[in-house]
PDB file of N, CA and C in Angstrom:
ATOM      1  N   UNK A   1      78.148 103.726  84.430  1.00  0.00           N
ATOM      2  CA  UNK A   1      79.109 103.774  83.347  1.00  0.00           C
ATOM      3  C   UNK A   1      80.484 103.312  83.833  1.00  0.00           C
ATOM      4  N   UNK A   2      81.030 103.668  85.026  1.00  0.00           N
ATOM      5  CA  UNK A   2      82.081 103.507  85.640  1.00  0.00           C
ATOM      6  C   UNK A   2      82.025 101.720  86.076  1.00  0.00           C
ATOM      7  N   UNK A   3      81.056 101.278  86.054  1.00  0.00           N
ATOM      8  CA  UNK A   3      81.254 100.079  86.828  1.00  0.00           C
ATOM      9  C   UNK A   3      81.077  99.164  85.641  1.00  0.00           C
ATOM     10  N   UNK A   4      80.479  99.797  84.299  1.00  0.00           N
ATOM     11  CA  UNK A   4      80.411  98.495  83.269  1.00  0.00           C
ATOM     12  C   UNK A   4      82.015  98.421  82.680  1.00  0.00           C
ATOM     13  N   UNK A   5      82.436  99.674  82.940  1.00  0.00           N
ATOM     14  CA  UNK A   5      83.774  99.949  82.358  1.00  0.00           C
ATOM     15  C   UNK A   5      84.756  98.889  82.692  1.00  0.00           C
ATOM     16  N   UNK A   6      84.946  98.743  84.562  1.00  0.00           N
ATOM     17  CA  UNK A   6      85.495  98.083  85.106  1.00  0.00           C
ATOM     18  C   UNK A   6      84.917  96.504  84.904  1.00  0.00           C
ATOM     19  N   UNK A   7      84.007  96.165  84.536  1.00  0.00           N
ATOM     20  CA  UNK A   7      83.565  94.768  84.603  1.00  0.00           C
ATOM     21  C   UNK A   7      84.097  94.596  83.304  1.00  0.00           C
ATOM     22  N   UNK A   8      83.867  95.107  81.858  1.00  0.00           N
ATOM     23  CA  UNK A   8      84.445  94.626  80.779  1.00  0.00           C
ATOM     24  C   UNK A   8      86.059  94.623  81.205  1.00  0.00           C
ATOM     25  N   UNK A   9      87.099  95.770  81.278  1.00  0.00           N
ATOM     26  CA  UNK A   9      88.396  95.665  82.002  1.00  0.00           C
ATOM     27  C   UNK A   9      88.592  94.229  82.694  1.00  0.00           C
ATOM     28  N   UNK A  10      87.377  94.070  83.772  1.00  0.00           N
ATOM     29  CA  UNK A  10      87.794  92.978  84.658  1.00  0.00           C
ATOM     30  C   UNK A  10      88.010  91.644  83.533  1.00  0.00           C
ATOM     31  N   UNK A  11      87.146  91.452  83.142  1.00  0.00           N
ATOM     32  CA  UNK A  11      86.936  89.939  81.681  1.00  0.00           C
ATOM     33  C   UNK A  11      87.515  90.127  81.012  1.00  0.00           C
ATOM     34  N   UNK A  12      88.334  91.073  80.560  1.00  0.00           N
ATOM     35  CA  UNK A  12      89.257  91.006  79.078  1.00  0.00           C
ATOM     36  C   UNK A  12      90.794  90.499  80.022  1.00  0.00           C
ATOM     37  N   UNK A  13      91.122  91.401  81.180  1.00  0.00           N
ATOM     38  CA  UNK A  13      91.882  90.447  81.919  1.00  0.00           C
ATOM     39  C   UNK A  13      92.095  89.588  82.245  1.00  0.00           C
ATOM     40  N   UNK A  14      91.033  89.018  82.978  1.00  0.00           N
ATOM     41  CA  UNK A  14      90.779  87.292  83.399  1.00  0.00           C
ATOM     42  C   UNK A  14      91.009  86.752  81.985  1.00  0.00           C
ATOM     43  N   UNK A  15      90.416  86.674  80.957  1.00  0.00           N
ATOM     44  CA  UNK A  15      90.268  86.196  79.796  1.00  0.00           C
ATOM     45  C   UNK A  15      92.141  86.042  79.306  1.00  0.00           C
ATOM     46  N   UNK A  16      92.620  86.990  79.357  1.00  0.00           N
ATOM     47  CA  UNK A  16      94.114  87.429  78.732  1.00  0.00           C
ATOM     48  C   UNK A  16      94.824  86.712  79.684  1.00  0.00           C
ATOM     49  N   UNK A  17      94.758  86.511  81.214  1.00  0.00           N
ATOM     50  CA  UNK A  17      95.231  85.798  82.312  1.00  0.00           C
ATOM     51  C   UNK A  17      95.566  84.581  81.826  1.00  0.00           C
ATOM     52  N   UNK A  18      94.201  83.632  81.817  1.00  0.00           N
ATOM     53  CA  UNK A  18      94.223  82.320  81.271  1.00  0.00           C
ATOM     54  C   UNK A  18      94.016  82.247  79.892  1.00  0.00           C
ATOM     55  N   UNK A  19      94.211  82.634  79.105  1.00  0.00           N
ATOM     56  CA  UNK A  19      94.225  82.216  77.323  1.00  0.00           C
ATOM     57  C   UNK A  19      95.775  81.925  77.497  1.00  0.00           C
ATOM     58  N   UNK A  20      96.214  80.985  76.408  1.00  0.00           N
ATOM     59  CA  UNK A  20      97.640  81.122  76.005  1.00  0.00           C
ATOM     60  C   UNK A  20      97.982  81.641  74.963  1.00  0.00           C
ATOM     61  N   UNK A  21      98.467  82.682  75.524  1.00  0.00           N
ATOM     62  CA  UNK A  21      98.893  83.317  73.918  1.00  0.00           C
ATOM     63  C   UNK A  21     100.252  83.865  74.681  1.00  0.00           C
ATOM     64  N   UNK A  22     100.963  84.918  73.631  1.00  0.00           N
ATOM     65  CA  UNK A  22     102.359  84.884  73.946  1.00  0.00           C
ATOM     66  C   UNK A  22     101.885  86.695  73.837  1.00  0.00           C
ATOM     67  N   UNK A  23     100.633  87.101  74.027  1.00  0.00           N
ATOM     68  CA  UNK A  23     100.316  88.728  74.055  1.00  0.00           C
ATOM     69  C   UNK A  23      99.455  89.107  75.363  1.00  0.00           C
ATOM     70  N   UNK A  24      99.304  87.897  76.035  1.00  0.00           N
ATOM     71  CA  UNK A  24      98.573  88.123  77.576  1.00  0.00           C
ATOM     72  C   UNK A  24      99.423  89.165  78.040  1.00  0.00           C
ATOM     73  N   UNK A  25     100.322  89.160  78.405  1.00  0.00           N
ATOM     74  CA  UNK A  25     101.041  90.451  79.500  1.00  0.00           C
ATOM     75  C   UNK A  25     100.961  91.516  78.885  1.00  0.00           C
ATOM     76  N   UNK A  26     100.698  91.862  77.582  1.00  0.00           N
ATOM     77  CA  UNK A  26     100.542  93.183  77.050  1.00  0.00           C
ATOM     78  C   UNK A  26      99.005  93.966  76.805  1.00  0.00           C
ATOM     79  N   UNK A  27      98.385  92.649  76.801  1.00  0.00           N
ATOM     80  CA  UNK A  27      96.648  92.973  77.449  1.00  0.00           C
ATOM     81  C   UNK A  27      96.410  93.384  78.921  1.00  0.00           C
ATOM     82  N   UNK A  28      96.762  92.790  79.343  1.00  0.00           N
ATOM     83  CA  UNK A  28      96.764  92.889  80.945  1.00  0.00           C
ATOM     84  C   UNK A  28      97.052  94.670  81.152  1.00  0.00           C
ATOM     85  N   UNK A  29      98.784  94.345  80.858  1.00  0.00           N
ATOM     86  CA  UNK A  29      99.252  95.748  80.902  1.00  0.00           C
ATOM     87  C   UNK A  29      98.524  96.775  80.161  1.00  0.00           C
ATOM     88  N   UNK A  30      97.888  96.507  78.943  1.00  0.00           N
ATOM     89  CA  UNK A  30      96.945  97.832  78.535  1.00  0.00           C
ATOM     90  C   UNK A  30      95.890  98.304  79.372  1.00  0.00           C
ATOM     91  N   UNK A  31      95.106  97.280  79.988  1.00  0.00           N
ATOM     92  CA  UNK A  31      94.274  97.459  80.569  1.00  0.00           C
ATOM     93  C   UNK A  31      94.503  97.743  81.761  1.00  0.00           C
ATOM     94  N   UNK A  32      95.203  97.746  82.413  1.00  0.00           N
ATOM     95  CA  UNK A  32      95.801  98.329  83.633  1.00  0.00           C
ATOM     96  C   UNK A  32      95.930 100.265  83.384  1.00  0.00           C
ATOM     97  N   UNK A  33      97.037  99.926  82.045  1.00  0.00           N
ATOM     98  CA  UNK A  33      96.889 101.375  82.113  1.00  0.00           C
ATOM     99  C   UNK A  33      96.001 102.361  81.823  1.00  0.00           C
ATOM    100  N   UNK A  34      94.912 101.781  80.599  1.00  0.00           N
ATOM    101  CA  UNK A  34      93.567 102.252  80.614  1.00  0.00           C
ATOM    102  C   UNK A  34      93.004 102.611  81.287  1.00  0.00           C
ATOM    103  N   UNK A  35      92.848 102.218  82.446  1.00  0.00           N
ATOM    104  CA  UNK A  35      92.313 102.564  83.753  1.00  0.00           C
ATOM    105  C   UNK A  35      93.239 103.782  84.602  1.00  0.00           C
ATOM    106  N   UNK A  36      94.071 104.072  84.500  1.00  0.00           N
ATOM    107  CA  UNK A  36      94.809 104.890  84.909  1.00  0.00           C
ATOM    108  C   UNK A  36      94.742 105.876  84.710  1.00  0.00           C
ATOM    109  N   UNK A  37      94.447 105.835  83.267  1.00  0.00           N
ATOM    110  CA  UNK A  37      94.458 107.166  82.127  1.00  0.00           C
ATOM    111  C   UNK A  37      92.911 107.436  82.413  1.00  0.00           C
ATOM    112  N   UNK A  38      91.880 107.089  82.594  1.00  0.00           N
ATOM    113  CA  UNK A  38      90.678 107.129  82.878  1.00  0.00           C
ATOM    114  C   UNK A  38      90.221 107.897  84.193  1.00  0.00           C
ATOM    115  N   UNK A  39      91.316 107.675  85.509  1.00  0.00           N
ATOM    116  CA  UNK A  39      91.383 107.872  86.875  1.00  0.00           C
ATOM    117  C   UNK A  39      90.878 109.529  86.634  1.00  0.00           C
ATOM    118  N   UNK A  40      91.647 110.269  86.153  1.00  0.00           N
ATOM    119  CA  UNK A  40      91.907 111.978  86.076  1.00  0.00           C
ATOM    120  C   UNK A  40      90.356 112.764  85.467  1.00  0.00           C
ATOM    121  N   UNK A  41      89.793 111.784  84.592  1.00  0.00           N
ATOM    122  CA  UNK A  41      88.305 112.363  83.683  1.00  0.00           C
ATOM    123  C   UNK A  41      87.265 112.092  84.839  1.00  0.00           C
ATOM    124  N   UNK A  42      87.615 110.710  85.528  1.00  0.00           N
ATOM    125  CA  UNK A  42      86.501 110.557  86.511  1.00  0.00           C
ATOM    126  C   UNK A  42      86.601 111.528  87.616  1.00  0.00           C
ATOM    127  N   UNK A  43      87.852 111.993  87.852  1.00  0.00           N
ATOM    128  CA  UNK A  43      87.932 112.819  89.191  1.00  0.00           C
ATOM    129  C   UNK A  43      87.232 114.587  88.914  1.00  0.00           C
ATOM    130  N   UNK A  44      87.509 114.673  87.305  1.00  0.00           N
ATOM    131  CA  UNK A  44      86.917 115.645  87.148  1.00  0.00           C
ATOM    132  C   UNK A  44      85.451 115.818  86.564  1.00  0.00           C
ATOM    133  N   UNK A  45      84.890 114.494  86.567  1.00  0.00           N
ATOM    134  CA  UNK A  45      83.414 114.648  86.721  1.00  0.00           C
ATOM    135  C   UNK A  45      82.907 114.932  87.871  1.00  0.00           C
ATOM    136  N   UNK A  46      83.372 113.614  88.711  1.00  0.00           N
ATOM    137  CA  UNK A  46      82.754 113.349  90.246  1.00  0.00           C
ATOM    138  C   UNK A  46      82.795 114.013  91.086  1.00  0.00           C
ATOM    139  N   UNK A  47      84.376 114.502  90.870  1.00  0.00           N
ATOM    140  CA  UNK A  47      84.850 115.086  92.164  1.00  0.00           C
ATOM    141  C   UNK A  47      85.702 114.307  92.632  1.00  0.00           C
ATOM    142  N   UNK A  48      86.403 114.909  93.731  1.00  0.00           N
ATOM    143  CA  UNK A  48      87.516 113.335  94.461  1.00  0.00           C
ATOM    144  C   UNK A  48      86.641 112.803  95.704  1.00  0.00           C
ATOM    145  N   UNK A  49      86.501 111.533  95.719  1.00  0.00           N
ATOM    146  CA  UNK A  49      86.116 110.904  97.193  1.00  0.00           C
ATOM    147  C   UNK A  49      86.907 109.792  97.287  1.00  0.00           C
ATOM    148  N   UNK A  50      86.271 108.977  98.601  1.00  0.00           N
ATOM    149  CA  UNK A  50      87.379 107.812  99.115  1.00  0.00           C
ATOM    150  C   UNK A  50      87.204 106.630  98.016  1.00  0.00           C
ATOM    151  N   UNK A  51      85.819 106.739  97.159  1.00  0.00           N
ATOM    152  CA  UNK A  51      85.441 105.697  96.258  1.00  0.00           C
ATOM    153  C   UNK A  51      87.303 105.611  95.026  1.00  0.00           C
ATOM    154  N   UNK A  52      87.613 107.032  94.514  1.00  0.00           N
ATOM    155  CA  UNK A  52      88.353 107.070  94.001  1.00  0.00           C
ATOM    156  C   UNK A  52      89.675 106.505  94.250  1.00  0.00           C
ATOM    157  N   UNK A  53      90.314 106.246  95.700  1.00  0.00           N
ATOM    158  CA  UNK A  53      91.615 105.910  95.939  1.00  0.00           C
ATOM    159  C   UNK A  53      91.201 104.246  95.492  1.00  0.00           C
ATOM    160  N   UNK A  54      90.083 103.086  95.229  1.00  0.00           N
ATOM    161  CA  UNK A  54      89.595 102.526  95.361  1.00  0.00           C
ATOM    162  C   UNK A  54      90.156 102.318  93.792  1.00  0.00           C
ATOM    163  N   UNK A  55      90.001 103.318  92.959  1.00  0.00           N
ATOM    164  CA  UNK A  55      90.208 102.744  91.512  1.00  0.00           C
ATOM    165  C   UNK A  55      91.471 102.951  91.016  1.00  0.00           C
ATOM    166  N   UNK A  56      92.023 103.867  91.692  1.00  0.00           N
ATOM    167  CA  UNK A  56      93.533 103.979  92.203  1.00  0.00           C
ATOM    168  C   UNK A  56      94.100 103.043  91.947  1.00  0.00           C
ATOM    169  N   UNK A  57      93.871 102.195  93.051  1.00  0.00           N
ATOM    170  CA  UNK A  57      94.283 100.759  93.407  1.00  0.00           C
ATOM    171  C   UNK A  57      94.138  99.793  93.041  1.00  0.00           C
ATOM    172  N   UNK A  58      93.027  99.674  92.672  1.00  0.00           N
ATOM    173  CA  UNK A  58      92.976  98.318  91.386  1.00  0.00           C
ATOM    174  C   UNK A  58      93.652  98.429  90.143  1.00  0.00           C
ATOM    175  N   UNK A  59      93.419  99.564  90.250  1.00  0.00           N
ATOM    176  CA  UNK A  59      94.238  99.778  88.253  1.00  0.00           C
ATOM    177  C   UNK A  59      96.082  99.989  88.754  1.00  0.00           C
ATOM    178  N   UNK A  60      96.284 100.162  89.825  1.00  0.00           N
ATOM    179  CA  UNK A  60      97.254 100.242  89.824  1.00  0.00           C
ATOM    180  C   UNK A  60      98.179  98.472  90.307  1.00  0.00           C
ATOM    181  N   UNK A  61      97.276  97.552  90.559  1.00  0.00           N
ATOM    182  CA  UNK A  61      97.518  96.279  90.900  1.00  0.00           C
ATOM    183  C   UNK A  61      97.087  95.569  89.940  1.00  0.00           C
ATOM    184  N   UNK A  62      96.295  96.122  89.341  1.00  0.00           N
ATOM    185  CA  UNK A  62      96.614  95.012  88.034  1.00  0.00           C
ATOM    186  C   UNK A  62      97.629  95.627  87.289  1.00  0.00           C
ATOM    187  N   UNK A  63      98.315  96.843  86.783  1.00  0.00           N
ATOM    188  CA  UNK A  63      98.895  97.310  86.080  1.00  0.00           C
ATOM    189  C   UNK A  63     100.850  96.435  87.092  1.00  0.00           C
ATOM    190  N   UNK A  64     100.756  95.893  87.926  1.00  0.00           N
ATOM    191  CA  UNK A  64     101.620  95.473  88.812  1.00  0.00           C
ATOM    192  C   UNK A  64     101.477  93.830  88.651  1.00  0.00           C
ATOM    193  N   UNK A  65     100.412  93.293  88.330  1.00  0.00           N
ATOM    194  CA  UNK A  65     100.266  92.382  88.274  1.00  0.00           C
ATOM    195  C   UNK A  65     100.874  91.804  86.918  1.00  0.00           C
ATOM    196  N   UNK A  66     100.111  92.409  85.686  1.00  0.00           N
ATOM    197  CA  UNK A  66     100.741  92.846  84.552  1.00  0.00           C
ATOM    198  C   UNK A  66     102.162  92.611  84.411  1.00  0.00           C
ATOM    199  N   UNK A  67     103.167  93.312  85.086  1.00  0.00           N
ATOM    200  CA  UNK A  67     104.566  93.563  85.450  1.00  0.00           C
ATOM    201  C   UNK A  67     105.077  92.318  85.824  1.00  0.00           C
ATOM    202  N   UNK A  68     104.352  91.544  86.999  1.00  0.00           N
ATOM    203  CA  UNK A  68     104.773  90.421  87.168  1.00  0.00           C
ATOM    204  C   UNK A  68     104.736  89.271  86.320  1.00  0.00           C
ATOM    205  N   UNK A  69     103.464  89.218  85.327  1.00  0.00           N
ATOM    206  CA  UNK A  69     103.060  88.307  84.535  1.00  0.00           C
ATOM    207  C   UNK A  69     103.934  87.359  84.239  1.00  0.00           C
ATOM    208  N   UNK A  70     104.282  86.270  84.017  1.00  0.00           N
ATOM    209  CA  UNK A  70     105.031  85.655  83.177  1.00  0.00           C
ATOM    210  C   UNK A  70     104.354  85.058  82.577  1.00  0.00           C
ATOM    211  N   UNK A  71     103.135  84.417  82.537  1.00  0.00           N
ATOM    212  CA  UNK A  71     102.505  83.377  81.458  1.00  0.00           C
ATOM    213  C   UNK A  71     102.392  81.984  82.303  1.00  0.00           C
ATOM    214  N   UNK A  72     101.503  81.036  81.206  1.00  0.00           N
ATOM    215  CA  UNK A  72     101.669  79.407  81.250  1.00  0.00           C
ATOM    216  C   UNK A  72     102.849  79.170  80.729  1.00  0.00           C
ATOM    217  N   UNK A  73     103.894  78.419  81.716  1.00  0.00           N
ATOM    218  CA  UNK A  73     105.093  77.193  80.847  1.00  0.00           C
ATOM    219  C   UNK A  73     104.708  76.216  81.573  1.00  0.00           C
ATOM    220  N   UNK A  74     104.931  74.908  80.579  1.00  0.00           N
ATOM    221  CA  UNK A  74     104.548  73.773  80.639  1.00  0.00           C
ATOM    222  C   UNK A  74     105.883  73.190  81.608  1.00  0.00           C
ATOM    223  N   UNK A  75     105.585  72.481  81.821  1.00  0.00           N
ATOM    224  CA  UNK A  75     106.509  72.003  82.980  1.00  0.00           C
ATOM    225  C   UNK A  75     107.137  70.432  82.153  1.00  0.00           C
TER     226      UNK A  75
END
């Protein structure tokens, strides 16, 4: 469940990355934080292990990545 989660997350990103639209950085950024907000339910299913600092970190680098976004400009 945890890993289809992250694979759809992963493609709606990539997807929002390269589409041009002028709402990519606010996809990105949702989905970043989605995952964030998600971090706390998984810890209290699973339990905490090292797998967890793992999702930590991705959601917290794309949610950074997000931040950085600027988009396609044409040159």
């Amino acid at each position: 469940m945890i890993g289809l989660t992250w694979i759809v997350v992963a493609v709606v990103t990539l997807i929002a990355t390269f589409a041009i639209a002028q709402i990519s950085k606010l996809i990105i950024l949702f989905c970043g934080f989605a995952l964030l907000l998600q971090i706390p339910i998984w810890v209290s299913l699973m339990g905490w292990f090292v797998g967890n600092e793992m999702f930590v970190l991705g959601a917290a680098l794309i949610v950074c990545g997000g931040l950085l976004f600027r988009g396609w400009h044409s040159v």
